[in-house]
C-alpha atoms as a PDB file:
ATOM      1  CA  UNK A   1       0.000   0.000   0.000  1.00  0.00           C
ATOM      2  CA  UNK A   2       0.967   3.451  -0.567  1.00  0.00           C
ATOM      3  CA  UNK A   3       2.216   5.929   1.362  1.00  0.00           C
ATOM      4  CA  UNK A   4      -0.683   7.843   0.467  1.00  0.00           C
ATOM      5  CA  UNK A   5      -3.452   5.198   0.599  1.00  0.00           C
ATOM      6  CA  UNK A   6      -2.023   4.978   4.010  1.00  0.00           C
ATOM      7  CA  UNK A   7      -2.622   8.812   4.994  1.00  0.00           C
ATOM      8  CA  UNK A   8      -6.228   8.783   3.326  1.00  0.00           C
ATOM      9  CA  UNK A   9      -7.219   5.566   5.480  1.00  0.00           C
ATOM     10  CA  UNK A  10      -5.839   6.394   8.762  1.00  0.00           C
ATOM     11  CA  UNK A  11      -7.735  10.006   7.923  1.00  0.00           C
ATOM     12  CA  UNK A  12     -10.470   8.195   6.892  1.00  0.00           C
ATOM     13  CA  UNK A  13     -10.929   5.614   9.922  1.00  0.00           C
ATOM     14  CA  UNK A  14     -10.862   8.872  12.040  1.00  0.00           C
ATOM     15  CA  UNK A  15     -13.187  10.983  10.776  1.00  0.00           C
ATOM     16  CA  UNK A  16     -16.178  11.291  13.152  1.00  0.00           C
ATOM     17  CA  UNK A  17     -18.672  11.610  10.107  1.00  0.00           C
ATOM     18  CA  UNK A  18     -17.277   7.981   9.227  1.00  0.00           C
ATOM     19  CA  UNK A  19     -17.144   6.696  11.974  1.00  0.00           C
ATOM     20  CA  UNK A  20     -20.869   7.842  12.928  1.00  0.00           C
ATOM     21  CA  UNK A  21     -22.001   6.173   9.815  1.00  0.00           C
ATOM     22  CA  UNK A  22     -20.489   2.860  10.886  1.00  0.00           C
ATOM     23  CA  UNK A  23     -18.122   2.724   7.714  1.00  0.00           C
ATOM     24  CA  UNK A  24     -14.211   1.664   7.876  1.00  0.00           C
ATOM     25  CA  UNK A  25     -11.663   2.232   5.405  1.00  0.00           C
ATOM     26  CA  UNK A  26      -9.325  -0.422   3.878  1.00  0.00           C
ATOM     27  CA  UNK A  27      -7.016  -0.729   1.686  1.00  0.00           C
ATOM     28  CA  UNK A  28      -8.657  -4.204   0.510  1.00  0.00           C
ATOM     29  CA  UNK A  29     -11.434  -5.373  -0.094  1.00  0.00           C
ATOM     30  CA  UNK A  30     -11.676  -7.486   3.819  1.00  0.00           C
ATOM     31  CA  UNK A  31     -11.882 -10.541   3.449  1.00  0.00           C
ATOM     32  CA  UNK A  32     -14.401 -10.848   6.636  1.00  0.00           C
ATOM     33  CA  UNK A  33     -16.543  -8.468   4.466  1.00  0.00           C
ATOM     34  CA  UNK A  34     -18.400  -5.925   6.205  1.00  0.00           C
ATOM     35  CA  UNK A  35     -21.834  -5.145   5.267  1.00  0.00           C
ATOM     36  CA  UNK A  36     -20.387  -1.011   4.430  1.00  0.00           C
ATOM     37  CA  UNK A  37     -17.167   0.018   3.713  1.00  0.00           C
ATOM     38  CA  UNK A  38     -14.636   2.224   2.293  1.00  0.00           C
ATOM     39  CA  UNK A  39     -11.714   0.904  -0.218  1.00  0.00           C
ATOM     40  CA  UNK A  40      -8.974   3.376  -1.187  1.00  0.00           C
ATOM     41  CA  UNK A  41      -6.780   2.838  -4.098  1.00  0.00           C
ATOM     42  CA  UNK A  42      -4.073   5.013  -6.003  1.00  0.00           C
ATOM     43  CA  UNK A  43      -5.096   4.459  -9.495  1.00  0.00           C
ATOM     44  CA  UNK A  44      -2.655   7.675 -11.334  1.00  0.00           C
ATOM     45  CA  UNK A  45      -1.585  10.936 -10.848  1.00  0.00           C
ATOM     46  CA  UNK A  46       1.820  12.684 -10.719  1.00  0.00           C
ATOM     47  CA  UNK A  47       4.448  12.617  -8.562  1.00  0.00           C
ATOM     48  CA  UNK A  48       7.587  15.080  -8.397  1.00  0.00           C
ATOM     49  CA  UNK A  49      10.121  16.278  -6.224  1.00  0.00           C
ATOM     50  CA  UNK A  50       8.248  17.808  -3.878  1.00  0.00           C
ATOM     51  CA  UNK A  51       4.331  17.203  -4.919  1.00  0.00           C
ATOM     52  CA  UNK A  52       2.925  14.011  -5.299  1.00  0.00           C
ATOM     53  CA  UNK A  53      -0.402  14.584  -7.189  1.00  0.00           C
ATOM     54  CA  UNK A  54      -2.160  11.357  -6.748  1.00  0.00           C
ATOM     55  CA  UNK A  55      -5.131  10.189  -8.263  1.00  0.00           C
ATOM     56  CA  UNK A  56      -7.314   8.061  -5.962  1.00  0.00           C
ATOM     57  CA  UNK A  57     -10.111   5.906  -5.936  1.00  0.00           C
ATOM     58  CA  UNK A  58     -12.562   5.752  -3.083  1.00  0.00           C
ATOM     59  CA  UNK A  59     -15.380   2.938  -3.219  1.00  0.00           C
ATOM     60  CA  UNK A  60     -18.507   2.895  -0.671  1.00  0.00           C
ATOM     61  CA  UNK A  61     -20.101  -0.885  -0.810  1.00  0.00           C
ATOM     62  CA  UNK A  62     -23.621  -0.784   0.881  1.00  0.00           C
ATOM     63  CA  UNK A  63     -26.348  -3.380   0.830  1.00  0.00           C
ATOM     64  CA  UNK A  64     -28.221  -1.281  -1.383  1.00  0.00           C
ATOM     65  CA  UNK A  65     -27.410   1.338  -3.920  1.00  0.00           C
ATOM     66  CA  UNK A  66     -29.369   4.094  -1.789  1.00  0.00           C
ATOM     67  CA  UNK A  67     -27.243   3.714   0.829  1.00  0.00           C
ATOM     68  CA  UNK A  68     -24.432   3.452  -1.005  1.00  0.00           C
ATOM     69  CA  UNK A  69     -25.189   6.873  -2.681  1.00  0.00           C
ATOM     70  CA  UNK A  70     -25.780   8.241   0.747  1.00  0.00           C
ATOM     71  CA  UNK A  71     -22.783   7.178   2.544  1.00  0.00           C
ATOM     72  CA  UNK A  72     -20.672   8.446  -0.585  1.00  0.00           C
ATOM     73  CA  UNK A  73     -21.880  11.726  -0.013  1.00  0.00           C
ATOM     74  CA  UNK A  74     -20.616  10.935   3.659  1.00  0.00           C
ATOM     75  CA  UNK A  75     -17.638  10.112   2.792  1.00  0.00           C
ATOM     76  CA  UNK A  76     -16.933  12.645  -0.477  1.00  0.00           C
ATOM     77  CA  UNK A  77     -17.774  15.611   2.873  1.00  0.00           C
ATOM     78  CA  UNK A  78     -14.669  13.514   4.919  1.00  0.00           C
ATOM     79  CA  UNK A  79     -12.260  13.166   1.830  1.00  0.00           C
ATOM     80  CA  UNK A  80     -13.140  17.522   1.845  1.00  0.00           C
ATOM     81  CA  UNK A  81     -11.371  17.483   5.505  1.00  0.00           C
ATOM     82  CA  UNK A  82      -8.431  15.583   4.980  1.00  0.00           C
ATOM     83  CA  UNK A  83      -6.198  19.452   4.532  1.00  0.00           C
ATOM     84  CA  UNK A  84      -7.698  19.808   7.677  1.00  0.00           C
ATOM     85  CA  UNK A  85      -5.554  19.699  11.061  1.00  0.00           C
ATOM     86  CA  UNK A  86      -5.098  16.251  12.620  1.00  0.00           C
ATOM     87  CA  UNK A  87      -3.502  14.670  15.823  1.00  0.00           C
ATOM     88  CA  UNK A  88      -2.074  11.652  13.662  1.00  0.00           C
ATOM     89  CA  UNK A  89       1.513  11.634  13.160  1.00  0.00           C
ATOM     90  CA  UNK A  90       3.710  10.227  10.514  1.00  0.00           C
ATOM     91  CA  UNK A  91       1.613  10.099   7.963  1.00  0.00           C
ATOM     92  CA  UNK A  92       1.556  12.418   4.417  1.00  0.00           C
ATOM     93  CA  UNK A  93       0.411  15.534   4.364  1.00  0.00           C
ATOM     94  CA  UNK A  94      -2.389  16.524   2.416  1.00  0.00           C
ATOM     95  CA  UNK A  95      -2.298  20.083   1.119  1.00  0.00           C
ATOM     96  CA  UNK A  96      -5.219  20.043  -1.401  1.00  0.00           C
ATOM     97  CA  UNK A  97      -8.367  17.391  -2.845  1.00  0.00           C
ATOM     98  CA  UNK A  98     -10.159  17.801  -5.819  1.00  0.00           C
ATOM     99  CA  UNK A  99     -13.094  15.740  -6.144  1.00  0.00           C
ATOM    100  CA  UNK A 100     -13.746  14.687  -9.908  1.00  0.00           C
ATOM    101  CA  UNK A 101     -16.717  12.836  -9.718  1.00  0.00           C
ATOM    102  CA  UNK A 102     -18.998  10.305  -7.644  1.00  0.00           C
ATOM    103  CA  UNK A 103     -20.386   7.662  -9.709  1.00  0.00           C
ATOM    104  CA  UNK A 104     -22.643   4.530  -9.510  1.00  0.00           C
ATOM    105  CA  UNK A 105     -20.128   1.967  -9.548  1.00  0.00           C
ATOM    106  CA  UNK A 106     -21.530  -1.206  -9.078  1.00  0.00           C
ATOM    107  CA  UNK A 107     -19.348  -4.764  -8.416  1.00  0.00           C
ATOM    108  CA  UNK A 108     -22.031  -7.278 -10.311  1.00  0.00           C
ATOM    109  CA  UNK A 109     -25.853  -7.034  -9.923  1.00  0.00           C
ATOM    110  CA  UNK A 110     -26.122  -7.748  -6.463  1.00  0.00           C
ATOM    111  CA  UNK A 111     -23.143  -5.682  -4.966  1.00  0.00           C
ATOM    112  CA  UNK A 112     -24.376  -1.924  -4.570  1.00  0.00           C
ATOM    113  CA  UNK A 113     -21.280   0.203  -4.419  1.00  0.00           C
ATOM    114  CA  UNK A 114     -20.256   3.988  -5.393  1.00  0.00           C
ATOM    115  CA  UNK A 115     -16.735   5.430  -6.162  1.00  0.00           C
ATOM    116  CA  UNK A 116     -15.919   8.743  -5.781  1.00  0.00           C
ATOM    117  CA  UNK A 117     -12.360   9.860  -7.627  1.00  0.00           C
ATOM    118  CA  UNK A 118     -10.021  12.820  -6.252  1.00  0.00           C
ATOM    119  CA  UNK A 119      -6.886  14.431  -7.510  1.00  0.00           C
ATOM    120  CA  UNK A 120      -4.594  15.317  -4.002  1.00  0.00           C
ATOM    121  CA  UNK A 121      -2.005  17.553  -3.848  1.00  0.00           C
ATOM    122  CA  UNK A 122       0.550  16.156  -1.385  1.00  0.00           C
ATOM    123  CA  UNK A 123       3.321  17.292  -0.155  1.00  0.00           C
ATOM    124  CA  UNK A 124       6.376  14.755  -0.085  1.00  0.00           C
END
């Protein structure tokens, strides 16, 4: 896993808005699978001397695609805070996130999920 996936997770897993929706983050897919949760990946971006620009992808799995929708809206509002101020240590920081776009993103027919891509700004 990536440094990055990393920082988003342990961000992530302490949210309050996550955590009050009963979702976790991973960075795979558990496999003791919960009925929701959150998968981050690193699926692009740039990376330079002293910005990493990742591209990330963030899927919600729900038992239905309501919910799904729903907590993706809870969890594209906690991706918003990761710039913000935490008390975790050693982990990347995250100057900037750019949400491009939260879409239906189903598994098969009977595995609701959404993903919701971002563009970070991080600084290495």
């Amino acid at each position: 896993m990536s440094m990055v996936e990393t920082a988003v997770i342990k961000r992530l897993n302490a949210d309050e808005g996550i955590k009050a929706a009963g979702l976790a983050a991973y960075g795979d897919v558990p496999e003791s699978r919960p009925t929701r949760f959150i998968t981050v990946e690193r699926v692009g971006g740039s990376s330079g001397r002293i910005i990493d620009r990742p591209l990330i992808a963030v899927q919600i799995y729900a038992p239905t695609r309501s919910e799904a929708m729903k907590l993706a809206e809870t969890t594209r509002m906690a991706l918003m805070r990761l710039t913000d101020p935490t008390n975790l240590t050693g982990l990347a920081e995250i100057a900037a996130v750019d949400i491009s776009g939260v879409t239906n993103y189903p598994l098969d027919e009977k595995t609701p999920r959404y993903q919701i891509t971002a563009q970070l700004a991080v600084h290495e």
